[in-house]
PDB file of N, CA and C in Angstrom:
ATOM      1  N   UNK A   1      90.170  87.014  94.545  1.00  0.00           N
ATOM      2  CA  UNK A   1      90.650  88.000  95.498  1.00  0.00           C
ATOM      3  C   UNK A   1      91.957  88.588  94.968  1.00  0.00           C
ATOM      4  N   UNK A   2      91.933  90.033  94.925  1.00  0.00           N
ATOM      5  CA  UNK A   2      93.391  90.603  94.765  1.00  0.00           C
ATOM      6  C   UNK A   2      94.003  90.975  95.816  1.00  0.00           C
ATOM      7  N   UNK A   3      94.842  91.667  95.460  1.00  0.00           N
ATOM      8  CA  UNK A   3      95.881  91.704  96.894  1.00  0.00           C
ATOM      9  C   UNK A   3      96.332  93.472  96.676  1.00  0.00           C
ATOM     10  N   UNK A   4      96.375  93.973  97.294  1.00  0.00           N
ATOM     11  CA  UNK A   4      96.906  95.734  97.797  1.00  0.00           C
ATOM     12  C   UNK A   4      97.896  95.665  98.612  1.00  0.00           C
ATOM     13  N   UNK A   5      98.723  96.553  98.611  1.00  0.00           N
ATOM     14  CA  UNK A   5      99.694  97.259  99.391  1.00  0.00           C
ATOM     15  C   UNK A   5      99.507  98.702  99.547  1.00  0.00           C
ATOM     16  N   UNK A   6      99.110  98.968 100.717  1.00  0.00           N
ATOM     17  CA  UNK A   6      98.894  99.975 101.253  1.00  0.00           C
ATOM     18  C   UNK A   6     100.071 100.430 102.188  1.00  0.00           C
ATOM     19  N   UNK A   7     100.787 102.050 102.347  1.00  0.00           N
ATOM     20  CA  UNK A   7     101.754 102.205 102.578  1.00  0.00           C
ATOM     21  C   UNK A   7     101.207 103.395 104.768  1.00  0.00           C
ATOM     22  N   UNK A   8     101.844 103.632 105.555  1.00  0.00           N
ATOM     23  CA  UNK A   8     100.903 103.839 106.342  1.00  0.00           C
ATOM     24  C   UNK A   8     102.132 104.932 106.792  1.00  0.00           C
ATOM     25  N   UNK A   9     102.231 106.246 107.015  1.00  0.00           N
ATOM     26  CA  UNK A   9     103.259 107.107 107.407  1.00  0.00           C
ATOM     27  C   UNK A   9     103.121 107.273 109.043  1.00  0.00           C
ATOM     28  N   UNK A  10     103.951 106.610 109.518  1.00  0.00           N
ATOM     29  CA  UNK A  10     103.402 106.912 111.327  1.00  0.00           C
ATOM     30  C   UNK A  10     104.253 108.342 111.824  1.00  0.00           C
ATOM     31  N   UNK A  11     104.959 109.133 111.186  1.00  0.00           N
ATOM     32  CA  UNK A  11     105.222 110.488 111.313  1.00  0.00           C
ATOM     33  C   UNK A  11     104.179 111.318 110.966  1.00  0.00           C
ATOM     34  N   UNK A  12     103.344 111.021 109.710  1.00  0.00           N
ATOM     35  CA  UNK A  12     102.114 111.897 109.402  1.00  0.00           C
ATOM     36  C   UNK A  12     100.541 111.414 110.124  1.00  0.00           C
ATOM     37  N   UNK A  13     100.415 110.183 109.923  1.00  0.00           N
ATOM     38  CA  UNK A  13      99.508 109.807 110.189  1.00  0.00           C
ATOM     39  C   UNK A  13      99.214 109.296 112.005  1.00  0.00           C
ATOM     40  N   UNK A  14     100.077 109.121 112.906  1.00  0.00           N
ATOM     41  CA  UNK A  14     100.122 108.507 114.329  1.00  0.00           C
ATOM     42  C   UNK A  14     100.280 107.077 113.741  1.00  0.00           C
ATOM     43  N   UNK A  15      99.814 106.141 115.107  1.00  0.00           N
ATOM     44  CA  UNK A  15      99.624 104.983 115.054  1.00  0.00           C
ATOM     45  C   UNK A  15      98.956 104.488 115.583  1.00  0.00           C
ATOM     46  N   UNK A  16      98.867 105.070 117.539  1.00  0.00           N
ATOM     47  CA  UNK A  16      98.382 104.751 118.317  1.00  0.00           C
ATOM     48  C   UNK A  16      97.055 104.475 117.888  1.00  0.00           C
ATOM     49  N   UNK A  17      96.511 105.413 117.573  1.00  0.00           N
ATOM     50  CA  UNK A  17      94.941 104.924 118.181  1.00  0.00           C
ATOM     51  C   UNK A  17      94.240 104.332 116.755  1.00  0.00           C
ATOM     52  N   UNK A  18      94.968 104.149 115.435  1.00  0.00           N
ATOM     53  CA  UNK A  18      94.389 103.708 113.920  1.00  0.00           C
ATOM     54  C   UNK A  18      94.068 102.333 114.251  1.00  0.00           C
ATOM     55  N   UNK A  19      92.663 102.050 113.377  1.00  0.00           N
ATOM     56  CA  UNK A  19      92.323 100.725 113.241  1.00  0.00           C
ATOM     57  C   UNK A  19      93.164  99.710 111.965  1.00  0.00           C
ATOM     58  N   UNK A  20      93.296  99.030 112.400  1.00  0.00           N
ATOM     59  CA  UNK A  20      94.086  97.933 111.773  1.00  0.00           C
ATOM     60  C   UNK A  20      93.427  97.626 110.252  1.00  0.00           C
ATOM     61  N   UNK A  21      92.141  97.647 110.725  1.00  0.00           N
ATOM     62  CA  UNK A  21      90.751  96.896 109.159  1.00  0.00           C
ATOM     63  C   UNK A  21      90.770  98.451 108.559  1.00  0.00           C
ATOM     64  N   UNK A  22      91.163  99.168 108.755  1.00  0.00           N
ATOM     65  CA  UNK A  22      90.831 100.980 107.802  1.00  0.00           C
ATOM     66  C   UNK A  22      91.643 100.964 107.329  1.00  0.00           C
ATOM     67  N   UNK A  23      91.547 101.829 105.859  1.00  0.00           N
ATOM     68  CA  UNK A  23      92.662 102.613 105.393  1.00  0.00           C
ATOM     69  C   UNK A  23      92.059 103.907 104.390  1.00  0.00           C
ATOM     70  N   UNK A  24      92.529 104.794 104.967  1.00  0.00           N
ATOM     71  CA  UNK A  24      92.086 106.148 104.690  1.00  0.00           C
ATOM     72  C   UNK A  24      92.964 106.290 103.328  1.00  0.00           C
ATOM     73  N   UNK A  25      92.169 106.719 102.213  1.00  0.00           N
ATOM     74  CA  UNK A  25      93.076 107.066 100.859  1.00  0.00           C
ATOM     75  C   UNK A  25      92.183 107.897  99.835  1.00  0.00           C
ATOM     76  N   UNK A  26      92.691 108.808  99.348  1.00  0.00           N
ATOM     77  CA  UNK A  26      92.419 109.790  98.290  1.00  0.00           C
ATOM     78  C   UNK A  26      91.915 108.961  97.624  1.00  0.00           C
ATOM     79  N   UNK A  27      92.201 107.842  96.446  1.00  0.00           N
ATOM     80  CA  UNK A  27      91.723 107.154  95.455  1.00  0.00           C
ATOM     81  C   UNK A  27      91.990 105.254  95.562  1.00  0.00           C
ATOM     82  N   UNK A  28      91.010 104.255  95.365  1.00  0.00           N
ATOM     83  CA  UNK A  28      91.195 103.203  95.562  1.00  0.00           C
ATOM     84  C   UNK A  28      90.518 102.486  94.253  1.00  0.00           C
ATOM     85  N   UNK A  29      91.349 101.255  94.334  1.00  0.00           N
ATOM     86  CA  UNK A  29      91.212 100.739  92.629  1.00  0.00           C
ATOM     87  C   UNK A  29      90.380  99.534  93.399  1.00  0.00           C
ATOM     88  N   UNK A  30      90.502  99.001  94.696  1.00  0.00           N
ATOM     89  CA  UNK A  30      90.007  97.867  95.957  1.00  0.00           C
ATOM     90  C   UNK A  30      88.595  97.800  95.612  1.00  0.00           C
ATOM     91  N   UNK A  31      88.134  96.276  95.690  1.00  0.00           N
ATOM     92  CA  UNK A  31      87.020  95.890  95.661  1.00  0.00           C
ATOM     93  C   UNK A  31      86.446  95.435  96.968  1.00  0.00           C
ATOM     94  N   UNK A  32      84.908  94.886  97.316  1.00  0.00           N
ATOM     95  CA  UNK A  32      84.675  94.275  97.861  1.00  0.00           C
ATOM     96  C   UNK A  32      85.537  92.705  97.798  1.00  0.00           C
ATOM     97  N   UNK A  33      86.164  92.177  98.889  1.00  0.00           N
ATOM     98  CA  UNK A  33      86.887  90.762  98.773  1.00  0.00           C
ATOM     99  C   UNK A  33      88.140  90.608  98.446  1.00  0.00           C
ATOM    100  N   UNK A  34      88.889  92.165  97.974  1.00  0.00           N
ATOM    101  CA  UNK A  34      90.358  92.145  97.740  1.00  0.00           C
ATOM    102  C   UNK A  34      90.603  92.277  99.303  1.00  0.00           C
ATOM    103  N   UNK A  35      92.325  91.952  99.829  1.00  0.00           N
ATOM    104  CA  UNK A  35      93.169  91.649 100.835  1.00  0.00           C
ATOM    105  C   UNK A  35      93.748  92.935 100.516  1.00  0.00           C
ATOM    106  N   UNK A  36      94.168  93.353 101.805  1.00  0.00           N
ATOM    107  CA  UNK A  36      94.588  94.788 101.752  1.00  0.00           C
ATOM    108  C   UNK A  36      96.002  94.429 103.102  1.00  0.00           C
ATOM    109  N   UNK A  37      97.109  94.908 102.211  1.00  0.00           N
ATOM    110  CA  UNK A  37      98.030  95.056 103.753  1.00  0.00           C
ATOM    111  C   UNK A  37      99.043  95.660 103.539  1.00  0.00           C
ATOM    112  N   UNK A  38      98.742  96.373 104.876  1.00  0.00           N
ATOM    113  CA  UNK A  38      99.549  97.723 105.196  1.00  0.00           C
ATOM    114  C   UNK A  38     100.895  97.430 105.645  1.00  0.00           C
ATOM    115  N   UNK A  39     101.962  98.306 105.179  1.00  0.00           N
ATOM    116  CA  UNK A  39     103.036  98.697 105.369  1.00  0.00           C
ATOM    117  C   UNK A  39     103.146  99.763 106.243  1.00  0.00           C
ATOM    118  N   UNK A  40     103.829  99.830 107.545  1.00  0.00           N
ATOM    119  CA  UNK A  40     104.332 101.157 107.686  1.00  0.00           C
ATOM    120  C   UNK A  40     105.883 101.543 108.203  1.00  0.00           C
ATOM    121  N   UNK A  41     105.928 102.647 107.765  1.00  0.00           N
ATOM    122  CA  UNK A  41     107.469 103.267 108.118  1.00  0.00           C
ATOM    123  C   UNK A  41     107.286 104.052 109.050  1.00  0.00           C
ATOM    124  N   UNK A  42     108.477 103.762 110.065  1.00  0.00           N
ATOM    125  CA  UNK A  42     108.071 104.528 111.080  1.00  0.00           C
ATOM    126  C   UNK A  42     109.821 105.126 111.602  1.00  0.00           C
ATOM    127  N   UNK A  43     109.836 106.272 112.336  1.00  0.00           N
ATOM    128  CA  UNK A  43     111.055 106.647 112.329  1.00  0.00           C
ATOM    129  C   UNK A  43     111.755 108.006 111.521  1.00  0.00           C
ATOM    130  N   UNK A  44     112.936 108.267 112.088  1.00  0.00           N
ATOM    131  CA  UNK A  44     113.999 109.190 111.308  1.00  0.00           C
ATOM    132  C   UNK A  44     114.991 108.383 110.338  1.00  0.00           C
ATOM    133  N   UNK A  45     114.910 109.055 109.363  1.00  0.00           N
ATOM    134  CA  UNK A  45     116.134 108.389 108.398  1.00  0.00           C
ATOM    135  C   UNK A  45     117.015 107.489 108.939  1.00  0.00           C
ATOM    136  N   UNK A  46     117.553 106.197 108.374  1.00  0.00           N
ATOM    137  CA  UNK A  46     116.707 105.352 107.744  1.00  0.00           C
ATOM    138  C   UNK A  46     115.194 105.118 108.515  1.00  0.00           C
ATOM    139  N   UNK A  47     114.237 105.034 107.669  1.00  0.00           N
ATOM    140  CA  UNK A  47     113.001 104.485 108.507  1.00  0.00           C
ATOM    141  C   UNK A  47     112.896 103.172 108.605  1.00  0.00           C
ATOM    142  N   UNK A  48     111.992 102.726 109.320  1.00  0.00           N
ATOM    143  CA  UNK A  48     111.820 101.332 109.760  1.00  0.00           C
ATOM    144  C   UNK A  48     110.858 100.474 109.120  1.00  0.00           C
ATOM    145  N   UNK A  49     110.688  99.712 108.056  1.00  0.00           N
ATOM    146  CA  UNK A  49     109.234  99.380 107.489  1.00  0.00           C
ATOM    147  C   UNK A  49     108.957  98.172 107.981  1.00  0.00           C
ATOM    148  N   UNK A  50     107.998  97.880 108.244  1.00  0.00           N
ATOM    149  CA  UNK A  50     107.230  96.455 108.893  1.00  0.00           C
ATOM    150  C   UNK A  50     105.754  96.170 108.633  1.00  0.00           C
ATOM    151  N   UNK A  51     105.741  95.346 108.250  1.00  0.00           N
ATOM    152  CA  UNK A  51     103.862  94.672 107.743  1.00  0.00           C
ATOM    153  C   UNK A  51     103.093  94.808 108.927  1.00  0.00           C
ATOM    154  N   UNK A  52     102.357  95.536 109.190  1.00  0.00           N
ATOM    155  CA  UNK A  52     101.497  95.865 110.653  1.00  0.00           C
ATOM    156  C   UNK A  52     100.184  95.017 110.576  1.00  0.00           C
ATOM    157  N   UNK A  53      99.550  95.264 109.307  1.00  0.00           N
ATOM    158  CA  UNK A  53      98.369  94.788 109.651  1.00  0.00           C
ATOM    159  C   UNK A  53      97.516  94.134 108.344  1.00  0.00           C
ATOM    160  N   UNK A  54      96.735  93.873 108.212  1.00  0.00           N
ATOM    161  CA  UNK A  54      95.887  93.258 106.672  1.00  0.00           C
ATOM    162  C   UNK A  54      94.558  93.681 107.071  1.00  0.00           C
ATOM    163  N   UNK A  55      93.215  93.667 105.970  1.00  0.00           N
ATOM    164  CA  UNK A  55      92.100  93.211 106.028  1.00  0.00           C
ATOM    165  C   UNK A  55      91.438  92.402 104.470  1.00  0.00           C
ATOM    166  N   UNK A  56      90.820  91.777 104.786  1.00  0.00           N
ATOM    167  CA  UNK A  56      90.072  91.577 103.663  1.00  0.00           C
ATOM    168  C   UNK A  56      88.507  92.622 103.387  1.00  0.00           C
ATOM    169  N   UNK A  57      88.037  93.618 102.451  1.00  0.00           N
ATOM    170  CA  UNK A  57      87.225  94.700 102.448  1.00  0.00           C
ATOM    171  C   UNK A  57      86.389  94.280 102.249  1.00  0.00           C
ATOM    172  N   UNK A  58      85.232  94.564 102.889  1.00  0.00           N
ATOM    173  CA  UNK A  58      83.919  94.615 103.110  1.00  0.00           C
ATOM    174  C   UNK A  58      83.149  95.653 103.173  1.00  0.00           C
ATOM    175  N   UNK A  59      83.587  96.963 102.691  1.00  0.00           N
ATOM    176  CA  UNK A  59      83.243  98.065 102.638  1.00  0.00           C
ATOM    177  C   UNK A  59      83.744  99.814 102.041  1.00  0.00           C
ATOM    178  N   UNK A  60      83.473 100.257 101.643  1.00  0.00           N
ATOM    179  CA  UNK A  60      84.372 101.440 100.628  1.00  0.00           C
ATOM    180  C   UNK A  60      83.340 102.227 100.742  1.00  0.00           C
ATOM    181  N   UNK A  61      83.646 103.541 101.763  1.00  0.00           N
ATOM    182  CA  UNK A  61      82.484 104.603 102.309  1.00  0.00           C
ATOM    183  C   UNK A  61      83.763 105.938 101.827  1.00  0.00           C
ATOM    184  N   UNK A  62      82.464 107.275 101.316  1.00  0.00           N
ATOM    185  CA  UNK A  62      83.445 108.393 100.808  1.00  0.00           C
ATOM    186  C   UNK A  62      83.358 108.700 102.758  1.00  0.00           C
ATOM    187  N   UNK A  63      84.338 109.984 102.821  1.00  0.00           N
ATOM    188  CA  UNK A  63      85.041 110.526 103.886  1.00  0.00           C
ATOM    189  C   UNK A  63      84.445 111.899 104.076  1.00  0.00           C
ATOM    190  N   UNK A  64      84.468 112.693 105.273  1.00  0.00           N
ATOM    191  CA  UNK A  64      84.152 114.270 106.057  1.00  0.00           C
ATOM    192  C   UNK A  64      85.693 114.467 105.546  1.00  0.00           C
ATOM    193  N   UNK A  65      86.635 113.969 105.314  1.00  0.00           N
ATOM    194  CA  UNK A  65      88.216 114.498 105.519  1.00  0.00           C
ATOM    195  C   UNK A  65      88.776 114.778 104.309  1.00  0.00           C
ATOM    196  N   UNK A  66      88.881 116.066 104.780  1.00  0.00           N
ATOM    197  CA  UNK A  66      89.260 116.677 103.184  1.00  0.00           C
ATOM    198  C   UNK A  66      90.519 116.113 102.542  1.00  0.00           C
ATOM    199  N   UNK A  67      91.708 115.007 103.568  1.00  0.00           N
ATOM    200  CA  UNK A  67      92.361 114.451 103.001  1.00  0.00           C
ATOM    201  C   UNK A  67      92.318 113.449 102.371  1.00  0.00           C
ATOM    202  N   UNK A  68      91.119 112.840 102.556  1.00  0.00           N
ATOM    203  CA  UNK A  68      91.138 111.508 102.015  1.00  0.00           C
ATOM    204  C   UNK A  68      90.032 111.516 101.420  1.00  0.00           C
ATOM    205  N   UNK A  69      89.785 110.793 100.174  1.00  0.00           N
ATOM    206  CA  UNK A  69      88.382 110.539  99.724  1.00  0.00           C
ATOM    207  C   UNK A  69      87.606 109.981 100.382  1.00  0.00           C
ATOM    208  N   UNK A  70      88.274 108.146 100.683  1.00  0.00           N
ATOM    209  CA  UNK A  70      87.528 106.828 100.830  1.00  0.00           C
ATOM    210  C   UNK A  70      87.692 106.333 102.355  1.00  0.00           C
ATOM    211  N   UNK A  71      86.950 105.594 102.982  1.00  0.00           N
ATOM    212  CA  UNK A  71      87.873 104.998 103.826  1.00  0.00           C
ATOM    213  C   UNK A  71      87.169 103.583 103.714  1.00  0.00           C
ATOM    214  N   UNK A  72      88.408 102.498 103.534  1.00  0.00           N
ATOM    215  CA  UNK A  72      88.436 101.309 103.098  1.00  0.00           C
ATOM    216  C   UNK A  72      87.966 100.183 104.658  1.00  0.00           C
ATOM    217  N   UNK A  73      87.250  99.634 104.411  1.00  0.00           N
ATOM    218  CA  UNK A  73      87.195  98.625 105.760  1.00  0.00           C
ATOM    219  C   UNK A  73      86.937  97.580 105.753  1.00  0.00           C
ATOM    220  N   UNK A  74      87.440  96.736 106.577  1.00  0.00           N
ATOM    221  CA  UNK A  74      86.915  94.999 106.791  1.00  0.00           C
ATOM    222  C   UNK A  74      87.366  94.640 108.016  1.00  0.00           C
ATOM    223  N   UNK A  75      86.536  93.520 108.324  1.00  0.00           N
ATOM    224  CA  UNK A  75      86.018  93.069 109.715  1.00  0.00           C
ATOM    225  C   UNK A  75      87.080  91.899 109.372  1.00  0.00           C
ATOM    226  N   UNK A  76      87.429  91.084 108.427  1.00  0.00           N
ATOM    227  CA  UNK A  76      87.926  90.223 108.416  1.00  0.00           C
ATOM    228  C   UNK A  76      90.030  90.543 108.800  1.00  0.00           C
ATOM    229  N   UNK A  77      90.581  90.339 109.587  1.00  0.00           N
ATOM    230  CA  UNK A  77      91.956  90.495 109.743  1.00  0.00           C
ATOM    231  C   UNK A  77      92.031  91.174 110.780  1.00  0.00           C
ATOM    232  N   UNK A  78      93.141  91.903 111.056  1.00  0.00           N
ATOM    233  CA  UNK A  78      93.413  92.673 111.776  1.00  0.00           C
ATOM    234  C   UNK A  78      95.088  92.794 111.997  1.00  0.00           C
ATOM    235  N   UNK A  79      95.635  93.657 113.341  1.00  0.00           N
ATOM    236  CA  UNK A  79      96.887  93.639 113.337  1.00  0.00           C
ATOM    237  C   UNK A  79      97.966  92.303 113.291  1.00  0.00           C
ATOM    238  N   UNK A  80      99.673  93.032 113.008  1.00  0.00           N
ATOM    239  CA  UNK A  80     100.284  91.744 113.082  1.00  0.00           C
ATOM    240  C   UNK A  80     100.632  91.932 114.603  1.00  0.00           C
ATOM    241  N   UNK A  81     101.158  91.133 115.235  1.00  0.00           N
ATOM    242  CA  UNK A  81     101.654  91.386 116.624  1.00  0.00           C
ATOM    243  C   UNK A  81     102.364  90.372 116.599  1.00  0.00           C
ATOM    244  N   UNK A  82     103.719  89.977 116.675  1.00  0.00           N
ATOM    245  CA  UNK A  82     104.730  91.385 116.369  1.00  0.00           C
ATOM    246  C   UNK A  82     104.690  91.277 115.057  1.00  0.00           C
ATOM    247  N   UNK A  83     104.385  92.637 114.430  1.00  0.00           N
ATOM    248  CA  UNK A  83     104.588  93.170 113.022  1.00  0.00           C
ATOM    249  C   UNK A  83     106.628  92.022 112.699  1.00  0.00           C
ATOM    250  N   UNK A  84     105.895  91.831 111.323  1.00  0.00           N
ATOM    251  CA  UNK A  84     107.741  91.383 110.595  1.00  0.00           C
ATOM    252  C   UNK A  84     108.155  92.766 110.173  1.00  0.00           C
ATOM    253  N   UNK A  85     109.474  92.651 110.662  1.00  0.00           N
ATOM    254  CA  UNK A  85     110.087  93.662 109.870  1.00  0.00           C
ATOM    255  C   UNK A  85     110.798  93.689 108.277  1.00  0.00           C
ATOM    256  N   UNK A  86     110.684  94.503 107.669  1.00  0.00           N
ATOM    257  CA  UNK A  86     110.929  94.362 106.509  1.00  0.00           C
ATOM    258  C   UNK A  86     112.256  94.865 105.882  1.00  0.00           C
ATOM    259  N   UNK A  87     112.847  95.543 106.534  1.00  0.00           N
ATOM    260  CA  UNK A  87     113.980  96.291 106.053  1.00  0.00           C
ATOM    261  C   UNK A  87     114.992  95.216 105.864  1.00  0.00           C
ATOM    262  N   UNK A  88     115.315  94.210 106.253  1.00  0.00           N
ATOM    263  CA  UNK A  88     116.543  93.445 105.625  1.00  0.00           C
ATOM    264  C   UNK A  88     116.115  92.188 105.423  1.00  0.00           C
ATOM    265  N   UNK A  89     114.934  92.032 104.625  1.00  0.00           N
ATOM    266  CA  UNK A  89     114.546  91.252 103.672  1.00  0.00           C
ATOM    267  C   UNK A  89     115.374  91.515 102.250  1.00  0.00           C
ATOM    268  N   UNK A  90     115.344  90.753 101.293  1.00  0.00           N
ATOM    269  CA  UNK A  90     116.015  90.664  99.849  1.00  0.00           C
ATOM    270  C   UNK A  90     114.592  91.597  98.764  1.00  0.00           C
TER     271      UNK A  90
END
């Protein structure tokens, strides 16, 4: 199993209503069985970054959205609640 960092813009992208196991992306190097976990920044300068959510992938389907190629998914994980925050880590 490898491991991803996926980055998640909650100014561009929302938050509310995104699934935790997705991640919408132009190009993915992710296999079936790699761990995927998302980062997101959220906020006005400074932004706020915090580990929201993980999945392990079980799936890599192309996209209708002209922004994104792929959209990445797995059943396995889901959100953090409460997300760690990351900004004054070392």
């Amino acid at each position: 199993m490898r491991h991803f960092i996926a980055y998640h813009n909650s100014e561009k992208m929302g938050y509310e209503d995104s699934d935790p196991t997705v991640l919408y992306t132009s190009k993915t190097s992710s296999e079936i069985g790699d761990a995927i976990w998302i980062i997101t920044g959220s906020g006005k300068s400074p932004k706020r970054f915090s580990l929201t959510s993980w999945f392990v992938v079980n799936e890599i389907a192309a996209t209708d959205d002209a922004r994104f190629a792929f959209a990445v998914r797995g059943t396995e994980g889901g959100a953090l609640n409460p997300a760690p925050g990351l900004n004054d880590l070392p």
